[in-house]
N, C-alpha and C. Protein backbone atom coordinates (compact mmCIF):
# COMPACT_ATOMS: atom_id res chain seq x y z
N UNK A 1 -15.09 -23.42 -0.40
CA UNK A 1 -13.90 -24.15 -0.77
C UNK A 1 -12.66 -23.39 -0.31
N UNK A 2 -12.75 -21.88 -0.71
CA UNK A 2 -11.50 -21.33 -0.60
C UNK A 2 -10.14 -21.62 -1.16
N UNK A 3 -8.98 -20.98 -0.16
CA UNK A 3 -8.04 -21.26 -1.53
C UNK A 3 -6.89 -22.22 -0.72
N UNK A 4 -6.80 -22.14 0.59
CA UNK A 4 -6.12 -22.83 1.40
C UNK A 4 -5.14 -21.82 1.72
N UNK A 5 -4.71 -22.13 3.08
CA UNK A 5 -3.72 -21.01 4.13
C UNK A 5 -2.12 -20.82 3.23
N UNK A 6 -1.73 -21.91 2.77
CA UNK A 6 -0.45 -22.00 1.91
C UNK A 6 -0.68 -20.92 0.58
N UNK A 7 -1.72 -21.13 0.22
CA UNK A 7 -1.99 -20.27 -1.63
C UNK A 7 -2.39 -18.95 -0.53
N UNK A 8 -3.01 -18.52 0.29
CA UNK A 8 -3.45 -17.08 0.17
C UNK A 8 -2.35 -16.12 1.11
N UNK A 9 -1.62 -17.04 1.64
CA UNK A 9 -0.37 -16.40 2.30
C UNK A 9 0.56 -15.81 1.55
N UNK A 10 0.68 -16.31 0.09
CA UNK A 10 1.16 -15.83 -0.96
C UNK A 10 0.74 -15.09 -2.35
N UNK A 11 -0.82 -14.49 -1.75
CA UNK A 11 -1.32 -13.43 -2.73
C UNK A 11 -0.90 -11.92 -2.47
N UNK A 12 -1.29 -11.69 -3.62
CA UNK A 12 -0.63 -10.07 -3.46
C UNK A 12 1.11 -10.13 -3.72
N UNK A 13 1.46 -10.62 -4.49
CA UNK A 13 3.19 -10.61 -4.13
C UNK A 13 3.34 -9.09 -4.53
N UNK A 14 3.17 -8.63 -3.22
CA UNK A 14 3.41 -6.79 -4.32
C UNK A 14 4.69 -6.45 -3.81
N UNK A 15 5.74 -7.16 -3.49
CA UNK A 15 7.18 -7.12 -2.67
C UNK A 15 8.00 -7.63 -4.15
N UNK A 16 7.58 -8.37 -4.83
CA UNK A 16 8.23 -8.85 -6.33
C UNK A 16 8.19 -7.79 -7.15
N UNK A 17 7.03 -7.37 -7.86
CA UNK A 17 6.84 -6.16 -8.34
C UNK A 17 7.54 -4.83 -7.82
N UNK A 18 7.45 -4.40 -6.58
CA UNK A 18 8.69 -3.59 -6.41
C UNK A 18 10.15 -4.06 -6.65
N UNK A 19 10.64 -5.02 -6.68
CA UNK A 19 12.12 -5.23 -6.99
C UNK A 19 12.23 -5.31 -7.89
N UNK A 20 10.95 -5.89 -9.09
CA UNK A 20 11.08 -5.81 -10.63
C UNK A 20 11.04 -4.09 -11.17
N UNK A 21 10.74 -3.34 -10.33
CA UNK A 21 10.66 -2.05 -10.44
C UNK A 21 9.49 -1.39 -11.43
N UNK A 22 8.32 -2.44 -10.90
CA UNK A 22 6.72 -1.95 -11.61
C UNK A 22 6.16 -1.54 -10.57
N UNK A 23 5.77 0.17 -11.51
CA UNK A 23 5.06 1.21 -10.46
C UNK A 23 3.90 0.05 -9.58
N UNK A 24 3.88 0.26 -8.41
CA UNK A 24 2.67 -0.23 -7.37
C UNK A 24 1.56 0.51 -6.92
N UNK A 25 0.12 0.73 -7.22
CA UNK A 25 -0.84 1.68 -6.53
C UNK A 25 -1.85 0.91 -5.90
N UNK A 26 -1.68 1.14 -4.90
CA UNK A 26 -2.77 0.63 -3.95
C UNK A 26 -4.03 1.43 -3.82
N UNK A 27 -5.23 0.46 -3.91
CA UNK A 27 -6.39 1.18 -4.12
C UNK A 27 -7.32 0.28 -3.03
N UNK A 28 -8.31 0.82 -3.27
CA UNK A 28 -9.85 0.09 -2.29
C UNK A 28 -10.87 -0.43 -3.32
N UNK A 29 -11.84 -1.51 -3.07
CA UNK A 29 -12.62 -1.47 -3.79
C UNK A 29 -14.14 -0.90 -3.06
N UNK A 30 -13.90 0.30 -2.63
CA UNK A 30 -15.10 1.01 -1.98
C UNK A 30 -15.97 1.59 -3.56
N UNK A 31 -17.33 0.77 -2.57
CA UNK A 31 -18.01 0.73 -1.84
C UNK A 31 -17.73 -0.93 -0.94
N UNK A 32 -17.30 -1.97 -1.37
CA UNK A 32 -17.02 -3.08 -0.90
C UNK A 32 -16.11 -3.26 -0.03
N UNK A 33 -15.26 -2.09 0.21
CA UNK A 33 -14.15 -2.28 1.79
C UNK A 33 -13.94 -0.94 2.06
N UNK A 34 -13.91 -0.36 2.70
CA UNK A 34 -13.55 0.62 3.82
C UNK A 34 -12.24 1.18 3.01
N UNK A 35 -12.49 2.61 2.63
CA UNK A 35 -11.51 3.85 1.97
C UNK A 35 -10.63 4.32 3.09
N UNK A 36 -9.23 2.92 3.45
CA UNK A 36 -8.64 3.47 3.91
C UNK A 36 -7.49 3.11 3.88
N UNK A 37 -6.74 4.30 3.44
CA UNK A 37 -5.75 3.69 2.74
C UNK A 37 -4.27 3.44 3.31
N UNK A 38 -4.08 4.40 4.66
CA UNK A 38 -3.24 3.95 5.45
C UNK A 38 -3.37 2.79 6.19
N UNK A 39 -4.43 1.74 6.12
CA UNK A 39 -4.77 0.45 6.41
C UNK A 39 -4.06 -0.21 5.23
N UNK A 40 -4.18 0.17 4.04
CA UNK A 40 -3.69 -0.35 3.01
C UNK A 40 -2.47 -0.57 2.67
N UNK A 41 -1.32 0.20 3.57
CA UNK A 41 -0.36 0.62 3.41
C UNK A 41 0.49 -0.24 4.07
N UNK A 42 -0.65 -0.37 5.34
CA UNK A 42 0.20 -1.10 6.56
C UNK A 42 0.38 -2.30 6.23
N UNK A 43 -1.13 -2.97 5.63
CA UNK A 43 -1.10 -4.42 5.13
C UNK A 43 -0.37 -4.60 4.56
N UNK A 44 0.08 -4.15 2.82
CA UNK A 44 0.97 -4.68 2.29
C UNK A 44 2.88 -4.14 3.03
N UNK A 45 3.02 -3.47 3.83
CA UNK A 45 4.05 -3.27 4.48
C UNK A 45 3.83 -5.05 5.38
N UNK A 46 3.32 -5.14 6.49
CA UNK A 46 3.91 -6.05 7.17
C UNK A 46 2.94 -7.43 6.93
N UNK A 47 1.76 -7.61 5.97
CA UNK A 47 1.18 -8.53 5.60
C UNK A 47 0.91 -9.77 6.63
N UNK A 48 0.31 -9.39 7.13
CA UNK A 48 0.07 -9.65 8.60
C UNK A 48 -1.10 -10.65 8.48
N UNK A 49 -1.87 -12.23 8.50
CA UNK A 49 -2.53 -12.53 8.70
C UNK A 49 -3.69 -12.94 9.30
N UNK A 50 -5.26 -12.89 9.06
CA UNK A 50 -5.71 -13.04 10.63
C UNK A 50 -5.47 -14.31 11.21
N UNK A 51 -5.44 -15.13 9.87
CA UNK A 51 -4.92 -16.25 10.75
C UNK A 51 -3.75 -17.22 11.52
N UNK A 52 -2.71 -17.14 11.25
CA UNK A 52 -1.32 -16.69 11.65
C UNK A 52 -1.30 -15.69 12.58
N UNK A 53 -1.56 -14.16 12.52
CA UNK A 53 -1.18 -13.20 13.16
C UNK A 53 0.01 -13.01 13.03
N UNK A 54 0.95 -13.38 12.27
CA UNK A 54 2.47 -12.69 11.86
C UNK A 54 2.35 -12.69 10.39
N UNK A 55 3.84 -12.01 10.68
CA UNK A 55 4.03 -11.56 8.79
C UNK A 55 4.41 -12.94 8.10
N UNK A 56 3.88 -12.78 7.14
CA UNK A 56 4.27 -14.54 6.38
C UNK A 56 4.91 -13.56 5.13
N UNK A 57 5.69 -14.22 4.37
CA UNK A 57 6.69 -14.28 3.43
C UNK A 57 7.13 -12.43 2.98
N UNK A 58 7.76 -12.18 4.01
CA UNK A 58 8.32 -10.90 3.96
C UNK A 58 8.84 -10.37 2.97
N UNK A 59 9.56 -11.37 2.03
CA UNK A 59 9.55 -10.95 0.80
C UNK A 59 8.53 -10.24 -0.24
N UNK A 60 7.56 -11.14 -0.10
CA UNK A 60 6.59 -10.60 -0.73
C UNK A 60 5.74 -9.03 -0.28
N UNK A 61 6.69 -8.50 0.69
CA UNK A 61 5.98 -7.21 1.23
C UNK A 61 6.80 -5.99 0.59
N UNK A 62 6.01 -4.92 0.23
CA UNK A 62 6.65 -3.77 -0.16
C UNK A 62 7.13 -3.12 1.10
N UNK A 63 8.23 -2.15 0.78
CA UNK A 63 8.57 -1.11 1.74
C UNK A 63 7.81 -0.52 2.22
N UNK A 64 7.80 0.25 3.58
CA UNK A 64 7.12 1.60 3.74
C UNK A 64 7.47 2.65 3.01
N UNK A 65 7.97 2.90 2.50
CA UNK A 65 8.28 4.10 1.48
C UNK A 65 7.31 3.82 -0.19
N UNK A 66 7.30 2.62 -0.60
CA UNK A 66 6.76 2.41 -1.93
C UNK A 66 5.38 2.62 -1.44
N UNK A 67 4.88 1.42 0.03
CA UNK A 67 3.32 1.80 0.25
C UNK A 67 2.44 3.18 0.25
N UNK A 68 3.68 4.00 0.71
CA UNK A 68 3.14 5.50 0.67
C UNK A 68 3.04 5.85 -0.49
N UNK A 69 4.31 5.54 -1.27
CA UNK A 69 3.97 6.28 -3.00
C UNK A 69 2.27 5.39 -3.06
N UNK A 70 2.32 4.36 -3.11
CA UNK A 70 1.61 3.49 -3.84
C UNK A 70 0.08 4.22 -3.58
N UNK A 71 -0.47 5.07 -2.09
CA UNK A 71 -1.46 5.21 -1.65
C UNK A 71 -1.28 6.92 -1.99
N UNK A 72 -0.44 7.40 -2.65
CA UNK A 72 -0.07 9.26 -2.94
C UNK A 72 0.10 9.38 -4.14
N UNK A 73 1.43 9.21 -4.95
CA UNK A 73 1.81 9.86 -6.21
C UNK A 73 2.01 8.97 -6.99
N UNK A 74 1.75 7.55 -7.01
CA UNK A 74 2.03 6.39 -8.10
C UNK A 74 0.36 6.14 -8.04
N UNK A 75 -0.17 6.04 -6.90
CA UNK A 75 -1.85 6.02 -7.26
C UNK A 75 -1.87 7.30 -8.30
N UNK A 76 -1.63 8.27 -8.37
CA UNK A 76 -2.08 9.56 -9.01
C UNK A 76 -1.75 9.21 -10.64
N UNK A 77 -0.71 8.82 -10.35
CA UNK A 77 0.33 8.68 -12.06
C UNK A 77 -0.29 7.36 -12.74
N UNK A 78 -0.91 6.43 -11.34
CA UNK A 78 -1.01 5.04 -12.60
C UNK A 78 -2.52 5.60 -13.29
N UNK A 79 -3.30 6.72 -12.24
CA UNK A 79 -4.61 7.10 -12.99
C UNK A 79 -4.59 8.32 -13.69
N UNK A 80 -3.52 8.76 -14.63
CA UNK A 80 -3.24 10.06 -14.75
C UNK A 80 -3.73 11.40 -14.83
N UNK A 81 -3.66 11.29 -13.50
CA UNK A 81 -3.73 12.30 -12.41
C UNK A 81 -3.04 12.85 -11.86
N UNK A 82 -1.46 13.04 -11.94
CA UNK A 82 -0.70 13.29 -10.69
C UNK A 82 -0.47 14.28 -11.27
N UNK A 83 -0.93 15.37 -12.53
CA UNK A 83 -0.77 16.92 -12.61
C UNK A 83 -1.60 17.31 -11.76
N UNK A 84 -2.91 16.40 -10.83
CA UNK A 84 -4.04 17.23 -9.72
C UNK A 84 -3.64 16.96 -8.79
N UNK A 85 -2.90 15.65 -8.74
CA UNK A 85 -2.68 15.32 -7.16
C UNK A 85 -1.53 14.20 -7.41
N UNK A 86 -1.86 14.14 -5.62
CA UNK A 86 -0.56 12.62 -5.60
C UNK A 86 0.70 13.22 -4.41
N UNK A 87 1.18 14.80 -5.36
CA UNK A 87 2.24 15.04 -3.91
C UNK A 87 2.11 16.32 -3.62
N UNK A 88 2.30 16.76 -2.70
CA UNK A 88 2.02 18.36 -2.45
C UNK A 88 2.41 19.41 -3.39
N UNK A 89 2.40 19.94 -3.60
CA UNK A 89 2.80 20.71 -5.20
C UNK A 89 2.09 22.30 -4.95
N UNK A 90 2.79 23.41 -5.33
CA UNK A 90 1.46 24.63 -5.84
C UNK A 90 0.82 24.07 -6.98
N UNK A 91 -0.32 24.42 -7.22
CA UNK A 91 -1.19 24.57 -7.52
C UNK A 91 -1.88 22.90 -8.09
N UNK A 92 -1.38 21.72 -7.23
CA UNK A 92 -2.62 20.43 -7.06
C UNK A 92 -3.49 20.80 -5.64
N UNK A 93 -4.34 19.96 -5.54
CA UNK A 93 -4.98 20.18 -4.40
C UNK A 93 -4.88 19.40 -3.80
N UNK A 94 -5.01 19.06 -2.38
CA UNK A 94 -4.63 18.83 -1.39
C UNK A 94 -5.30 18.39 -0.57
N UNK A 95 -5.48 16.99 -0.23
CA UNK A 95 -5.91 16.27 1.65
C UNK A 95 -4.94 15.88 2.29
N UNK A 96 -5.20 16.38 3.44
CA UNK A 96 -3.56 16.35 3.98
C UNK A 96 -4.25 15.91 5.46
N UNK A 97 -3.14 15.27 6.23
CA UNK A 97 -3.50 14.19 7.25
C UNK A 97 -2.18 14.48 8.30
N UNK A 98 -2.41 14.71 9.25
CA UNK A 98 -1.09 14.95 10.41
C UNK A 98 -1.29 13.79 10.91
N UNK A 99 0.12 13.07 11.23
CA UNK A 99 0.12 11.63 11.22
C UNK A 99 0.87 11.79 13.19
N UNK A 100 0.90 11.17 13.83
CA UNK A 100 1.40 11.02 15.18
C UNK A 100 3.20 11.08 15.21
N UNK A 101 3.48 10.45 14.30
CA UNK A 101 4.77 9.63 14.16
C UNK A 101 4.75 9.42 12.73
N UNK A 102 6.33 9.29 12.53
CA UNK A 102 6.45 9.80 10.76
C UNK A 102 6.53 7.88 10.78
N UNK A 103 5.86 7.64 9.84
CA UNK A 103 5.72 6.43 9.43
C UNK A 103 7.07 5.64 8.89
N UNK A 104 7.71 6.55 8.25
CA UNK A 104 9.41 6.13 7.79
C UNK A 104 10.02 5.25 8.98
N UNK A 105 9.63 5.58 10.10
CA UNK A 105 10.50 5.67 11.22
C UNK A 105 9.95 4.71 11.95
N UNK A 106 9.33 4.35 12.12
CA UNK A 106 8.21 2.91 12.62
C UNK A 106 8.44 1.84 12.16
N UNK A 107 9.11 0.84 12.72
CA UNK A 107 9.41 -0.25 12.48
C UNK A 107 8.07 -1.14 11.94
N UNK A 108 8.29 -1.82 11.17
CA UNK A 108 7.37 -2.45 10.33
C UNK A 108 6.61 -3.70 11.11
């Protein structure tokens, strides 16, 4: 049945929730999709469809700046966790990822 191209173009409004100013954490449901979360980041940044192939209702997209909290230190805080992790800190621990290009800076 599905849900139709109009209703699923407009799931996820996680672009509302940031302007209402409710923390956002983006997660995976691994084992069921692929643990990755700068995929995750990108999606809800430019929400990109496969079927369309453009961004549909831009509003509804978070910043690049919230997607990063959302996949670092608001993931950490909404599971409270972010005294172990979330942002670089002495003494949390640390996976750390050298990125090509600072993501800030990359047009969406």
């Amino acid at each position: 049945v599905g849900l139709g191209p109009e209703r699923a173009e407009t799931m996820c409004p996680l672009g509302l929730l940031e302007q209402a100013g409710v923390p956002v954490a983006l997660h995976s449901d691994f084992t069921m999709a692929p643990a990755q979360p700068l995929l995750l980041a990108w999606t809800a940044v430019n929400r990109v469809t496969a079927v369309r192939k453009k961004c549909n209702h831009p509003e509804l997209a978070l910043t690049t700046f919230t997607a990063l909290r959302g996949i670092t230190l608001t993931a950490a805080e909404v599971l409270g966790i972010s005294d172990k992790v979330g942002s670089i800190e002495v003494g949390k621990e640390a996976n750390l990822v050298l990125l090509e290009k600072n993501p800030l800076k990359i047009p969406a």
